[in-house]
Protein backbone atom coordinates (compact mmCIF):
# COMPACT_ATOMS: atom_id res chain seq x y z
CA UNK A 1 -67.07 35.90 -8.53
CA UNK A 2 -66.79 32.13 -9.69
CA UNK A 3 -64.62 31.36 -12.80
CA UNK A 4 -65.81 30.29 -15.53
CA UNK A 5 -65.04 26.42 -16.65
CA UNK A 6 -63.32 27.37 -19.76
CA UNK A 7 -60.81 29.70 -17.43
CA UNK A 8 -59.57 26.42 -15.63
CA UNK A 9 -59.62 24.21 -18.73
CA UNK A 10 -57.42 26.76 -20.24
CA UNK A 11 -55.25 26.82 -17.89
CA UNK A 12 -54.75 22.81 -17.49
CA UNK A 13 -53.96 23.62 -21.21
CA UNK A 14 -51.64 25.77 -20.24
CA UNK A 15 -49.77 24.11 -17.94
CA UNK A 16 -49.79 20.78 -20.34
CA UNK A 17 -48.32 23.39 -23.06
CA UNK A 18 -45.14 24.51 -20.53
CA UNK A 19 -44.99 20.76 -19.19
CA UNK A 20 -44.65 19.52 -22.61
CA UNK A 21 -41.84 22.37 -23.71
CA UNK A 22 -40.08 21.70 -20.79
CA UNK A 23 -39.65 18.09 -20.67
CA UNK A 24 -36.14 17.79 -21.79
CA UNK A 25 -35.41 20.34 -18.80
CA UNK A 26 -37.34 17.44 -16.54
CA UNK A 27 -35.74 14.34 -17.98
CA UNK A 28 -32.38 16.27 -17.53
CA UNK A 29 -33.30 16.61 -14.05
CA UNK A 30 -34.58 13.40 -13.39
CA UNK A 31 -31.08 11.90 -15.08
CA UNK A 32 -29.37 14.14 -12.67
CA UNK A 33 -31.25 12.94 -9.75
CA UNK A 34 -30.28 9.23 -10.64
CA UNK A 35 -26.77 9.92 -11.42
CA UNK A 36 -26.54 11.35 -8.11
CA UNK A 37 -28.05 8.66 -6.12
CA UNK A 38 -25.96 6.11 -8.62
CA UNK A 39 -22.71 7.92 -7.46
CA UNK A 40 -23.52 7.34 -3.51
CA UNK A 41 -24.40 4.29 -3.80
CA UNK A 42 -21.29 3.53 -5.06
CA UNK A 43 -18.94 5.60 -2.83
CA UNK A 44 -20.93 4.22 0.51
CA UNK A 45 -19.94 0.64 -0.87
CA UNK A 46 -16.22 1.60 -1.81
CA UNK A 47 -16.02 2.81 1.59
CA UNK A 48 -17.33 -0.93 3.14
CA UNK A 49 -15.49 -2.22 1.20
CA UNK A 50 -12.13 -0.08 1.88
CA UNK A 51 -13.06 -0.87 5.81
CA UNK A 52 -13.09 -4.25 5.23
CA UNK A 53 -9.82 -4.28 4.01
CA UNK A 54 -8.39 -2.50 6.35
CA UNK A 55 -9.41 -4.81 9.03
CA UNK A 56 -7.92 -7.71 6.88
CA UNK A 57 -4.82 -6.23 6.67
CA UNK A 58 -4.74 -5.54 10.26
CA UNK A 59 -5.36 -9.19 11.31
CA UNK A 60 -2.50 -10.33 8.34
CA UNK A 61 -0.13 -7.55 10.08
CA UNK A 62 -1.13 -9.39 13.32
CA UNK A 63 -0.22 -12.57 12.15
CA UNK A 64 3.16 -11.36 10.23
CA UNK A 65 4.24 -9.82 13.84
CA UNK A 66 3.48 -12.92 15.53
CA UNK A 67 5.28 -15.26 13.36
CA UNK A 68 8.24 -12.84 13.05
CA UNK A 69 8.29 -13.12 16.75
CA UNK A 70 8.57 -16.49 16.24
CA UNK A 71 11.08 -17.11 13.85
CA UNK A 72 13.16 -14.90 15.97
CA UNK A 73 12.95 -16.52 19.30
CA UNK A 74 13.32 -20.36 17.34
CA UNK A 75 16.52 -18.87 15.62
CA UNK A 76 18.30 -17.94 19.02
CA UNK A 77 21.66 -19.29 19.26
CA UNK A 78 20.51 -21.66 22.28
CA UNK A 79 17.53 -22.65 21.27
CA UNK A 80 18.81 -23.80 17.81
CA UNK A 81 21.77 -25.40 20.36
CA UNK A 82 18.65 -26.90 22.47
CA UNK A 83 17.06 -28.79 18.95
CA UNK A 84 20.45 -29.67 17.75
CA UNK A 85 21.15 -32.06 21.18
CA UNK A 86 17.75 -33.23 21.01
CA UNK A 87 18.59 -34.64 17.96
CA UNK A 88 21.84 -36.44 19.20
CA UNK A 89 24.28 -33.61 17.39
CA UNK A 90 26.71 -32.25 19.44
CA UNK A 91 29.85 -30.09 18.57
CA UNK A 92 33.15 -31.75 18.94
CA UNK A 93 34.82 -28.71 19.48
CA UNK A 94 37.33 -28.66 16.75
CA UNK A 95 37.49 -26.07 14.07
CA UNK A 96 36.37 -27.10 10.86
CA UNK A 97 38.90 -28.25 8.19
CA UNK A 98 39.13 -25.77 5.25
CA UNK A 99 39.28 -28.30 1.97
CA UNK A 100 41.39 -26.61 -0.83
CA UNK A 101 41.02 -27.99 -4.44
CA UNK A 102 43.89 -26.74 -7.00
């Protein structure tokens, strides 16, 4: 039993009748499906870019520690004594004199 040609031309006809009254349906779809792959594009860079960050702030902690470090040994009571007689300062040993203006 072969079909007939005007059975398969009628139902390209048909299917170009549903296509057609469901096209919104499709573009809806096909809006979806771009929104979608919009939206993780986006998160997959906010997450380099978060990652990135992180690492920066890691190395500026890294620094900050150091330097703190730093700031603290150079402000040691002998090493700031050290610098001081470099420089040709030296304490006499005599308590300062306490100026009072009446």
């Amino acid at each position: 039993m072969a079909k007939k040609k005007s059975d398969y031309t009628a139902l390209t006809t048909l299917s170009a009748k549903w296509i057609l009254s469901n096209l919104p349906f499709v573009f809806f779809i096909g809006l979806l499906g771009t929104t979608y792959i919009a939206n993780r594009h986006y998160s997959e860079k906010s997450v380099r870019d978060i990652q990135t960050l992180q690492e920066e702030v890691q190395k500026l902690r890294l620094h900050y520690l150091s330097l703190k470090s730093e700031l603290m040994f150079d402000t040691k009571h002998s090493e700031v004594k050290k610098v001081v007689e470099e420089k040709g300062i030296t304490n006499k040993g005599k308590q300062p004199v306490k100026i009072v203006v009446e």
